[in-house]
PDB file of N, CA and C in Angstrom:
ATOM      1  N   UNK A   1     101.476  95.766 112.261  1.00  0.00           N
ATOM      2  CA  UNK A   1     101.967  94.425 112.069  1.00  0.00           C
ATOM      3  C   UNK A   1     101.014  93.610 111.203  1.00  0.00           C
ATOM      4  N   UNK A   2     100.335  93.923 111.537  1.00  0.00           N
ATOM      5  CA  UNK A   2      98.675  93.000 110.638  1.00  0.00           C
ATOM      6  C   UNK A   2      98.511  93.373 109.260  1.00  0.00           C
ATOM      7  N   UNK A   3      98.803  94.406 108.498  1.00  0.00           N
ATOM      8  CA  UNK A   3      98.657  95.166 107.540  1.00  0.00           C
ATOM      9  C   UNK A   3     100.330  94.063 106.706  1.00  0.00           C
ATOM     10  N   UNK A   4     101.604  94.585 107.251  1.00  0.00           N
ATOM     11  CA  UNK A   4     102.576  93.811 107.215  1.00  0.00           C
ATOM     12  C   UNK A   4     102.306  91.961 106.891  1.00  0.00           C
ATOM     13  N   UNK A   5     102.050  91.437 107.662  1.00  0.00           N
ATOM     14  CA  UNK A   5     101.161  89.875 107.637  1.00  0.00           C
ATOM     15  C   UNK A   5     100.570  90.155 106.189  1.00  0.00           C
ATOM     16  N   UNK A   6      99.635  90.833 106.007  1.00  0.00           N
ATOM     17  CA  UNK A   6      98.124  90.577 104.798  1.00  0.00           C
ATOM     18  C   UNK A   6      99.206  90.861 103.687  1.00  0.00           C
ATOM     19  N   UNK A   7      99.990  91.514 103.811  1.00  0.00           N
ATOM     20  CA  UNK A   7     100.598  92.631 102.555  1.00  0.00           C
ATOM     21  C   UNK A   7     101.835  91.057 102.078  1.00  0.00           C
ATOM     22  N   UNK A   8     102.295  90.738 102.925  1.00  0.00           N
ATOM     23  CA  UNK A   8     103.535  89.283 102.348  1.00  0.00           C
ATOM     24  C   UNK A   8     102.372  88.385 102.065  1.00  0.00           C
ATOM     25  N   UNK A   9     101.192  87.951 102.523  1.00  0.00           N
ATOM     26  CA  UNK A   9     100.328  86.967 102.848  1.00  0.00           C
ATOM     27  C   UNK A   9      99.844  87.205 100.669  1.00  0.00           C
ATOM     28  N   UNK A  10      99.051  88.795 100.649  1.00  0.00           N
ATOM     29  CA  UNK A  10      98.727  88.917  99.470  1.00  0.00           C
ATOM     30  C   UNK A  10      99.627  88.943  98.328  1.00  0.00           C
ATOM     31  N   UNK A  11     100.627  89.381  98.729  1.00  0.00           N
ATOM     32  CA  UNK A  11     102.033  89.138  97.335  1.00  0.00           C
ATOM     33  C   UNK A  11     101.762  87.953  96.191  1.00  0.00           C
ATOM     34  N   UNK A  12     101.461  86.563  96.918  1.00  0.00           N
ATOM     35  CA  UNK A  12     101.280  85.430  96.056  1.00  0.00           C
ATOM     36  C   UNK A  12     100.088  85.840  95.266  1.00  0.00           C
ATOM     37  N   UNK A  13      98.714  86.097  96.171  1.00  0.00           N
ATOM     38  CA  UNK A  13      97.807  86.554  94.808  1.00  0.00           C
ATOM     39  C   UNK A  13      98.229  87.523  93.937  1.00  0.00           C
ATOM     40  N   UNK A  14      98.637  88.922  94.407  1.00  0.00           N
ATOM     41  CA  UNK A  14      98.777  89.646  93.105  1.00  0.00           C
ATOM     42  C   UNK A  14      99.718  88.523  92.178  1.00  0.00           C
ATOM     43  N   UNK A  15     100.634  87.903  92.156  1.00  0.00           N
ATOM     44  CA  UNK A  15     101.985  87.585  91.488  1.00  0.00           C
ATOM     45  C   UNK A  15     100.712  86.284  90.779  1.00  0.00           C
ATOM     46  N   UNK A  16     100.063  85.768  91.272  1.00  0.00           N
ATOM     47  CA  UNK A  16      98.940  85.156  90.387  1.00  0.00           C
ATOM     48  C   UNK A  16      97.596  85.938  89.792  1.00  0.00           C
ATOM     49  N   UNK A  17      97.076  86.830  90.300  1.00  0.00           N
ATOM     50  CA  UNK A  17      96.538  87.967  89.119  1.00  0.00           C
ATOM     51  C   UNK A  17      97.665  88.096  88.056  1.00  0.00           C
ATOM     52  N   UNK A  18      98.550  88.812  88.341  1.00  0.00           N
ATOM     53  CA  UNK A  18      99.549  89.251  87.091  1.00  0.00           C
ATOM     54  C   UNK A  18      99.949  88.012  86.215  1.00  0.00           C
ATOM     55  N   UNK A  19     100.206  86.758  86.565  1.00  0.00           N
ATOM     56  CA  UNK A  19     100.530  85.904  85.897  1.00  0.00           C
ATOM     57  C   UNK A  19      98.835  85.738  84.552  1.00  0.00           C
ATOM     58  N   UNK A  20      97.902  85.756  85.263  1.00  0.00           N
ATOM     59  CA  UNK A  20      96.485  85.486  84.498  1.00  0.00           C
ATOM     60  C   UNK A  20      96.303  86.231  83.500  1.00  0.00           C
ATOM     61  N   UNK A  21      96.432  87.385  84.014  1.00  0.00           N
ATOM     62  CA  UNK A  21      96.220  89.015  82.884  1.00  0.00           C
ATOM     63  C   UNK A  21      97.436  88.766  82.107  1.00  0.00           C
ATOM     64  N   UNK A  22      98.410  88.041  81.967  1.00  0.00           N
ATOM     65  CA  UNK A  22      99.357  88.245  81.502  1.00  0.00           C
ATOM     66  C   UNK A  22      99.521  87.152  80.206  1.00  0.00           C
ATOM     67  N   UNK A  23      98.619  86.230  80.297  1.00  0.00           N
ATOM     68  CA  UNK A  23      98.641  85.052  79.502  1.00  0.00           C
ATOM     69  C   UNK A  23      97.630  85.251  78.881  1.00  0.00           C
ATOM     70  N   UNK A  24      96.125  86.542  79.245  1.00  0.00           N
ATOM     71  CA  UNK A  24      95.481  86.569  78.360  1.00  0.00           C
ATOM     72  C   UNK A  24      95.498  87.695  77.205  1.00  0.00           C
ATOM     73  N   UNK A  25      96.365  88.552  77.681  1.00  0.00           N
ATOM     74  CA  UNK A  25      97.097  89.547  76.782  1.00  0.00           C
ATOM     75  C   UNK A  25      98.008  90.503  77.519  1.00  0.00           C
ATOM     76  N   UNK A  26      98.870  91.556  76.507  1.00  0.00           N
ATOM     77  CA  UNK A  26     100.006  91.325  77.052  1.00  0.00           C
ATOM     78  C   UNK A  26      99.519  92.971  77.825  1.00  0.00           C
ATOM     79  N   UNK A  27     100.274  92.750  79.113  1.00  0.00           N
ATOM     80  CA  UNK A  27      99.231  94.003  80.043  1.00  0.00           C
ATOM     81  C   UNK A  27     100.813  94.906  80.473  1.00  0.00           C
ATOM     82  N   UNK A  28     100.346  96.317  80.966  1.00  0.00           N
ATOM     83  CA  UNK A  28     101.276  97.341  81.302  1.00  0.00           C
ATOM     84  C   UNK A  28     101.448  97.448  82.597  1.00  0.00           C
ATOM     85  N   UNK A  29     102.089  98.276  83.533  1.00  0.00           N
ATOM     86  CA  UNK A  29     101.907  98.703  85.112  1.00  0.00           C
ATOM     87  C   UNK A  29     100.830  99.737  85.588  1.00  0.00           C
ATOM     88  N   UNK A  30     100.441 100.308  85.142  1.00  0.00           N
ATOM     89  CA  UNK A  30      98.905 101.428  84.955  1.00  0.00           C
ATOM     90  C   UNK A  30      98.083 101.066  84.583  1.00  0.00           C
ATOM     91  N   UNK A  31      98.088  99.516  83.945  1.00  0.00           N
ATOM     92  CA  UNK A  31      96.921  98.994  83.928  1.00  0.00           C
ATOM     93  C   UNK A  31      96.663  98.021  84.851  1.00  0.00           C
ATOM     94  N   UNK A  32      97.510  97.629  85.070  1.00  0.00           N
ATOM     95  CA  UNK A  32      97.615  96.044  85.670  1.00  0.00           C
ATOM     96  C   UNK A  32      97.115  96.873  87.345  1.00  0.00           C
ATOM     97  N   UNK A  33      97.640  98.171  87.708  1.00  0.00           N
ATOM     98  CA  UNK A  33      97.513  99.146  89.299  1.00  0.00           C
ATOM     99  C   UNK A  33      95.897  99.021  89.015  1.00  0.00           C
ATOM    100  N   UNK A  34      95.531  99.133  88.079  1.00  0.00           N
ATOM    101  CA  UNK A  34      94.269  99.632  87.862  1.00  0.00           C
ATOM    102  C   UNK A  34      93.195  98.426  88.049  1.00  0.00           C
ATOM    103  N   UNK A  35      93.279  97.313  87.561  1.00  0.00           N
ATOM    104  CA  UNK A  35      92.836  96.431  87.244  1.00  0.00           C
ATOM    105  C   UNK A  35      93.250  95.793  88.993  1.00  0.00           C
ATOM    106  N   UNK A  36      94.329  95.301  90.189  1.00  0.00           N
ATOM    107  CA  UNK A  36      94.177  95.178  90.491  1.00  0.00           C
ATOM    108  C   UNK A  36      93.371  95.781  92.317  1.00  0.00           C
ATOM    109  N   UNK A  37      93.314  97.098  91.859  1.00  0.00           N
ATOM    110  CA  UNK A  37      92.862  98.135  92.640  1.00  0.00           C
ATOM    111  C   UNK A  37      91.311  97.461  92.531  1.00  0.00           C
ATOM    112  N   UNK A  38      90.508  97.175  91.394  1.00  0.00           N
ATOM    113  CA  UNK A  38      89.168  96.768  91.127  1.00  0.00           C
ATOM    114  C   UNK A  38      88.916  95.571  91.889  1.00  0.00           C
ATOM    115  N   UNK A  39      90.137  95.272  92.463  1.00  0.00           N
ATOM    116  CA  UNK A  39      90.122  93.986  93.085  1.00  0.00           C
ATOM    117  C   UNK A  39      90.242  94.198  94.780  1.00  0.00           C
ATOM    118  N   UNK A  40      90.569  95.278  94.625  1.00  0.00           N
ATOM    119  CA  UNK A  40      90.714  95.510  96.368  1.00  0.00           C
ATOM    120  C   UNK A  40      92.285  95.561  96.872  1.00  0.00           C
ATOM    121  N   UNK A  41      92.798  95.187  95.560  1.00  0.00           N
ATOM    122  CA  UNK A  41      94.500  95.792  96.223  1.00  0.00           C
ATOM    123  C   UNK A  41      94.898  97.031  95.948  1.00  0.00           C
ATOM    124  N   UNK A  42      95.335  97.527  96.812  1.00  0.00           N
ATOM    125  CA  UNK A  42      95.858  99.126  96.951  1.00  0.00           C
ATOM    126  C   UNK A  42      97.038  98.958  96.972  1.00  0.00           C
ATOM    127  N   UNK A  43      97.724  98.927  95.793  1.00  0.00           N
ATOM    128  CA  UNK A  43      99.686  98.872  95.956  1.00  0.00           C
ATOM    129  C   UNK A  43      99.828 100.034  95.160  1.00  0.00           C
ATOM    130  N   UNK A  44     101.187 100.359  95.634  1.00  0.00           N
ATOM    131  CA  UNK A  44     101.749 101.254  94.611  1.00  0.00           C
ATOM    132  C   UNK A  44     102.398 101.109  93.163  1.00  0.00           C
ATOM    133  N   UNK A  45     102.657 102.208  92.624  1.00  0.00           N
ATOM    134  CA  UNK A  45     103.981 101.354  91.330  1.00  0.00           C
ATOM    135  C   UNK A  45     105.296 101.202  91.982  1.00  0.00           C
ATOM    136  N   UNK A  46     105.364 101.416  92.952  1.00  0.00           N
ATOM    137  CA  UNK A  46     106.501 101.396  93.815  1.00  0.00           C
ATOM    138  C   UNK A  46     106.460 100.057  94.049  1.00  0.00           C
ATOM    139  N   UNK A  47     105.812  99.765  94.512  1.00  0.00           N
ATOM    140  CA  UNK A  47     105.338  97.966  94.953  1.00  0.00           C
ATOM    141  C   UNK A  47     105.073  97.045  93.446  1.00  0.00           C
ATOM    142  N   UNK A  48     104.325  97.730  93.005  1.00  0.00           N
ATOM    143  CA  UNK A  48     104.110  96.955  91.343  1.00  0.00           C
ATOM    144  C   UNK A  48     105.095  96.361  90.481  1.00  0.00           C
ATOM    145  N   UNK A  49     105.897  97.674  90.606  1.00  0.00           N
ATOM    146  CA  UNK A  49     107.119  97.288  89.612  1.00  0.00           C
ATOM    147  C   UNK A  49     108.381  96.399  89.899  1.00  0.00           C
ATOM    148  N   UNK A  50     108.651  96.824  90.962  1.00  0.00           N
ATOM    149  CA  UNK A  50     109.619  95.628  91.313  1.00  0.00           C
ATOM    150  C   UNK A  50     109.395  93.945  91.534  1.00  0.00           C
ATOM    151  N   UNK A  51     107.562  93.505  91.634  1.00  0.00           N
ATOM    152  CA  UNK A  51     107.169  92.695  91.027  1.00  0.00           C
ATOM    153  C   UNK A  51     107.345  92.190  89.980  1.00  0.00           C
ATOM    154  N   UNK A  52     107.103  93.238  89.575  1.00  0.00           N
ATOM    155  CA  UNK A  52     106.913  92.934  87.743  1.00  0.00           C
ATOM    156  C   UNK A  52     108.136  92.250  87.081  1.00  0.00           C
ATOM    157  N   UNK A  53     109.371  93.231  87.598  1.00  0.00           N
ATOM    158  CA  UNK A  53     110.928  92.978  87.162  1.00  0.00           C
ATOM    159  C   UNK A  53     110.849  91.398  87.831  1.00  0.00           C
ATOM    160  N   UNK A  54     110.876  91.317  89.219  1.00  0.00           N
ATOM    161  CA  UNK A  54     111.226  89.673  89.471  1.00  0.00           C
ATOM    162  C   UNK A  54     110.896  88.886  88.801  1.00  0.00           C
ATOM    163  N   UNK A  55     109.282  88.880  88.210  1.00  0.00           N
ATOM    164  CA  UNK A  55     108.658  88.018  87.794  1.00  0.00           C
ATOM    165  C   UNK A  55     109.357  87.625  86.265  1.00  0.00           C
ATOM    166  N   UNK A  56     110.153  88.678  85.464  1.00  0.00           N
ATOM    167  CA  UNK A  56     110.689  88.784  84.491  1.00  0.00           C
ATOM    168  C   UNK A  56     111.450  87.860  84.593  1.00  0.00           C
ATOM    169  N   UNK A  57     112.652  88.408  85.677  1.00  0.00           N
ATOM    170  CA  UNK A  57     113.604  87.462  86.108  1.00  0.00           C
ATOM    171  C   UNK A  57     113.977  85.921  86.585  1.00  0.00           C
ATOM    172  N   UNK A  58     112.754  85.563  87.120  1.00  0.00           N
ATOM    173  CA  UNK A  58     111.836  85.115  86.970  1.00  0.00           C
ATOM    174  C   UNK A  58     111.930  83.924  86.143  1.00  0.00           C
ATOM    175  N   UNK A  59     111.822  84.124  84.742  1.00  0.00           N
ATOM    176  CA  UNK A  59     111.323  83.908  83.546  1.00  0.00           C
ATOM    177  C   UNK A  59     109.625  83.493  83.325  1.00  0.00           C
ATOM    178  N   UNK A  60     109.323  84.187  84.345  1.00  0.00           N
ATOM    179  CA  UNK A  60     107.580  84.155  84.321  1.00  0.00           C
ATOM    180  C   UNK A  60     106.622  84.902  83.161  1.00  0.00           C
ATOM    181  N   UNK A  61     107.474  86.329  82.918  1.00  0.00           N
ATOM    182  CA  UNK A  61     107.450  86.993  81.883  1.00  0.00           C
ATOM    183  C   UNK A  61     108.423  87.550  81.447  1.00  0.00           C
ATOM    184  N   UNK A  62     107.949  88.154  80.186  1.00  0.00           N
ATOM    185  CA  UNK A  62     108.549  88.269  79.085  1.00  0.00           C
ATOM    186  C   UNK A  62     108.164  89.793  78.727  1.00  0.00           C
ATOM    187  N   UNK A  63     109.338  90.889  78.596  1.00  0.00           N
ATOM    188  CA  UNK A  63     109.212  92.096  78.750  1.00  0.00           C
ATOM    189  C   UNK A  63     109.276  92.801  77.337  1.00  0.00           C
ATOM    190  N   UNK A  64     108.006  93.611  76.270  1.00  0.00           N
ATOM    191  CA  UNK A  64     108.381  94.242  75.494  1.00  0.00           C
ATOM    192  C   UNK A  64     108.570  95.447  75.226  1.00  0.00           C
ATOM    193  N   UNK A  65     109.070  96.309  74.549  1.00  0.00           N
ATOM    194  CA  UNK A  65     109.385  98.075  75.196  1.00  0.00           C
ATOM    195  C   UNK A  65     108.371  98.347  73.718  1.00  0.00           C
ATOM    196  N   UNK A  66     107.521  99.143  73.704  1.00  0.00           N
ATOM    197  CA  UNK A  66     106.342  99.748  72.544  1.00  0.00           C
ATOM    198  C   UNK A  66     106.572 100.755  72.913  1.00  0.00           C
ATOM    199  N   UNK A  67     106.331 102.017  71.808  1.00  0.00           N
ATOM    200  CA  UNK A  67     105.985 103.274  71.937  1.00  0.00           C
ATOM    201  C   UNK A  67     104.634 103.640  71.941  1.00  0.00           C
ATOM    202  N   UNK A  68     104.663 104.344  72.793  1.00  0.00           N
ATOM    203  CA  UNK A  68     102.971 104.609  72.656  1.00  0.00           C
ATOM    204  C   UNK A  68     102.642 105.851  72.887  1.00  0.00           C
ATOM    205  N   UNK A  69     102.510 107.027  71.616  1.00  0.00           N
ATOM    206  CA  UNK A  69     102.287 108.391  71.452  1.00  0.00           C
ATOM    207  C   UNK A  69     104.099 109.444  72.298  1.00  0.00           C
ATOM    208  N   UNK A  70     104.976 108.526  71.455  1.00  0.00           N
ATOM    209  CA  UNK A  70     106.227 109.088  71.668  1.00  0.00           C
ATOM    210  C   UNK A  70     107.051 108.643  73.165  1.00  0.00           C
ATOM    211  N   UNK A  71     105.906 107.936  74.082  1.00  0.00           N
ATOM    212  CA  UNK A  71     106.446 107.375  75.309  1.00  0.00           C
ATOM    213  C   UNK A  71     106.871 105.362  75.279  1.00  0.00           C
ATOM    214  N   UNK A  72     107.913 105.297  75.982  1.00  0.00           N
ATOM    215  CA  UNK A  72     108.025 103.673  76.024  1.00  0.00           C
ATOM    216  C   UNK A  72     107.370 103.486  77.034  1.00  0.00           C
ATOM    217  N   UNK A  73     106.782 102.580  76.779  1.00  0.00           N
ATOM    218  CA  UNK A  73     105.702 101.512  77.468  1.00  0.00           C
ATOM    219  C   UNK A  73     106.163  99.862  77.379  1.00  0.00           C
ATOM    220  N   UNK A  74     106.512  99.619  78.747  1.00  0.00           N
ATOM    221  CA  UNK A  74     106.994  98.508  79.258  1.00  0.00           C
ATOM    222  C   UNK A  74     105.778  97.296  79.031  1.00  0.00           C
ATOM    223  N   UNK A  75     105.450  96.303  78.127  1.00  0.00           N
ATOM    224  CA  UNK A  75     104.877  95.408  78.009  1.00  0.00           C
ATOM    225  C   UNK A  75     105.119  93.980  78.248  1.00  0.00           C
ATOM    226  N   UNK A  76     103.869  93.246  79.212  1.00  0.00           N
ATOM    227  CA  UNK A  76     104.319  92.170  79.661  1.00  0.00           C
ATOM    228  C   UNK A  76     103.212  90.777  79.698  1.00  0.00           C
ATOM    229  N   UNK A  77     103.865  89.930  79.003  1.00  0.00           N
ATOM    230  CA  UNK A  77     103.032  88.169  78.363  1.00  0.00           C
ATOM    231  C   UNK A  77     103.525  87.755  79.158  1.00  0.00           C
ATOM    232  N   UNK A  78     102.854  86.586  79.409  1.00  0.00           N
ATOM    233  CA  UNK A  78     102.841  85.730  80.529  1.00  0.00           C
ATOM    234  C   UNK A  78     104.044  84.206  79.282  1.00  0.00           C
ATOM    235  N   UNK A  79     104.665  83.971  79.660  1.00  0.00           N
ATOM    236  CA  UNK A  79     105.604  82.418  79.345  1.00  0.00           C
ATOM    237  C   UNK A  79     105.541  81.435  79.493  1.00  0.00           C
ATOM    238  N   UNK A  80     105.758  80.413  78.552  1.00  0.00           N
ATOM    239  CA  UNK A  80     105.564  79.124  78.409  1.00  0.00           C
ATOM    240  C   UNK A  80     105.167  79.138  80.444  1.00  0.00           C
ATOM    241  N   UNK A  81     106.830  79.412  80.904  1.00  0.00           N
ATOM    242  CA  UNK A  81     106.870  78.352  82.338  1.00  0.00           C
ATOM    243  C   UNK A  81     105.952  79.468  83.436  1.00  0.00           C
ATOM    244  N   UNK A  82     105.910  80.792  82.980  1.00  0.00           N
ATOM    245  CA  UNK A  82     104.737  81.510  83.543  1.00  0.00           C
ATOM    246  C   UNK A  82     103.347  80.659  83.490  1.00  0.00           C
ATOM    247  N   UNK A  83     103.086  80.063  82.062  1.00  0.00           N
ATOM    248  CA  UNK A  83     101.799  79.182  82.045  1.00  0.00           C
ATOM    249  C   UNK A  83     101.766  78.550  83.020  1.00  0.00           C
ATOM    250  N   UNK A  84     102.788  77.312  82.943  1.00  0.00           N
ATOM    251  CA  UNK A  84     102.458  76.322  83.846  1.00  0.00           C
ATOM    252  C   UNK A  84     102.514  76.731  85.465  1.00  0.00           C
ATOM    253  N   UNK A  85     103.549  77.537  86.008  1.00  0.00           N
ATOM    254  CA  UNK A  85     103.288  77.927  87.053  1.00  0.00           C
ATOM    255  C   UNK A  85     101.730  78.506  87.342  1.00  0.00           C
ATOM    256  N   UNK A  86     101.031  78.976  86.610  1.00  0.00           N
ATOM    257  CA  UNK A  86      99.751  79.743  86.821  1.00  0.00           C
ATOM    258  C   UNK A  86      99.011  78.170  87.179  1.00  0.00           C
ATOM    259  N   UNK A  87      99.155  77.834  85.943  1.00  0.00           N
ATOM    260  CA  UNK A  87      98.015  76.671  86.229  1.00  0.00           C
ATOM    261  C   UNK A  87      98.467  75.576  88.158  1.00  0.00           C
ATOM    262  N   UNK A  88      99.609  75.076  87.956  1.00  0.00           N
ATOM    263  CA  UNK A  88      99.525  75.130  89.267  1.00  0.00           C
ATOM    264  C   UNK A  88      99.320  75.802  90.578  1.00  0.00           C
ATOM    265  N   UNK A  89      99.587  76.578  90.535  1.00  0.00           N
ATOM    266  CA  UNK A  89      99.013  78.076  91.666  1.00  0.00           C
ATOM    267  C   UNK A  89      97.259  78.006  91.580  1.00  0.00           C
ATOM    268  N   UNK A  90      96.678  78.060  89.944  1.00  0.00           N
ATOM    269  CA  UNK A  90      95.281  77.639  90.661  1.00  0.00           C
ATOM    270  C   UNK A  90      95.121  76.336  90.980  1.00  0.00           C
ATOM    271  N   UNK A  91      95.435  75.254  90.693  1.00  0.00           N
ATOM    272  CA  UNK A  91      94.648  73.743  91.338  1.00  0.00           C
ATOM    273  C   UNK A  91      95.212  73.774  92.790  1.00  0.00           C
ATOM    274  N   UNK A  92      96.597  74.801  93.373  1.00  0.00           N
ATOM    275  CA  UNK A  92      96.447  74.817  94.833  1.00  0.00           C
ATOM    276  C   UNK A  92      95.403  75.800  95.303  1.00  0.00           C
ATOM    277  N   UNK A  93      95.409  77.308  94.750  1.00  0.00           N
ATOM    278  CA  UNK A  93      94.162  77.401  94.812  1.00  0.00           C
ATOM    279  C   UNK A  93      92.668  77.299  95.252  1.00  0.00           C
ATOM    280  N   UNK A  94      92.718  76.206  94.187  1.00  0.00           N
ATOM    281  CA  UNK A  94      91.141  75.828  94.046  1.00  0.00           C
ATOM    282  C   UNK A  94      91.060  74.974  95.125  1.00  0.00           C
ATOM    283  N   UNK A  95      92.178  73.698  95.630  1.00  0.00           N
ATOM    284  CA  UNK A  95      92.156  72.976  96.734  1.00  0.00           C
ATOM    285  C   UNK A  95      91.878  74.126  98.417  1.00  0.00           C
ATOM    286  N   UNK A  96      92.781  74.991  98.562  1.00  0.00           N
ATOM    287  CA  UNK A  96      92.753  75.614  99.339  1.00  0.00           C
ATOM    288  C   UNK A  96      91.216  76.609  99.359  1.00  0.00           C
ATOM    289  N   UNK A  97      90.545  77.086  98.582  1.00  0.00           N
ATOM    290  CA  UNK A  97      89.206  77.324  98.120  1.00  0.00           C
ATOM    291  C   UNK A  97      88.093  76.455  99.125  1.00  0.00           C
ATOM    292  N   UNK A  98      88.469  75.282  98.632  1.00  0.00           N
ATOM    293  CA  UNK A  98      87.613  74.261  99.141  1.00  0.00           C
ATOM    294  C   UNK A  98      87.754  74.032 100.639  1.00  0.00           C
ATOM    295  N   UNK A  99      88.773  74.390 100.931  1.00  0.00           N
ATOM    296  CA  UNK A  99      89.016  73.810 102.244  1.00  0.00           C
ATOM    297  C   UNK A  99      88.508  74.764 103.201  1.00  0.00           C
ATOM    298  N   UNK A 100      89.172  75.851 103.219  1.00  0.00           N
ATOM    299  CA  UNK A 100      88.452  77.024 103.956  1.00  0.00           C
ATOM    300  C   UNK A 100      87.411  77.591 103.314  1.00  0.00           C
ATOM    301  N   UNK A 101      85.992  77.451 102.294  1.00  0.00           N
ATOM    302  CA  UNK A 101      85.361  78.039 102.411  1.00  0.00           C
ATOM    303  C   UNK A 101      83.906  78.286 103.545  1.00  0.00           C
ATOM    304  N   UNK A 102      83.777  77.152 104.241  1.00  0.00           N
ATOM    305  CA  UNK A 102      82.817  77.362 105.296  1.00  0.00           C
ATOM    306  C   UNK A 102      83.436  77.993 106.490  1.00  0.00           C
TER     307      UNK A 102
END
């Protein structure tokens, strides 16, 4: 049950990692697993991707298809209203930061 709790609880951060990496260039799902694994999340692409699609849907991002050595590779920028959502997500954030850090 506790694992369940942390796992809905962490959804909002990854979905704000991905929004960040996403506005500072445009990032993949094998990287983005990778990058947030360095962080201490252990998800799958099972879990990743259907993120990814909402967030599309969304209109958080913005999806481009590249080839890369004969394979498509799903590429993804962060959007105008992806921006602004990011930036609000950190000043709650940063408030919530403050509040619980002692």
């Amino acid at each position: 049950m506790e694992d369940r709790i942390l796992r809905k609880l962490f959804l909002g951060f990854i979905q704000i990692h991905i929004l960040h990496h996403a506005l500072e260039h445009p990032i993949y799902g094998v990287w983005m697993l990778d990058e947030l694994k360095e962080h201490g999340y252990d998800i799958s692409a099972g879990t990743l991707y259907p993120i990814l699609h909402n967030m599309e849907a969304d209109g958080l991002l913005l999806k481009e298809d590249r080839n890369v050595d004969g394979k498509i590779r799903k590429y993804y920028t962060a959007t105008e209203k992806g921006e602004v959502i990011l930036d609000q997500a950190r000043d709650k954030a940063y408030e919530l930061f403050k509040e619980i850090k002692d």
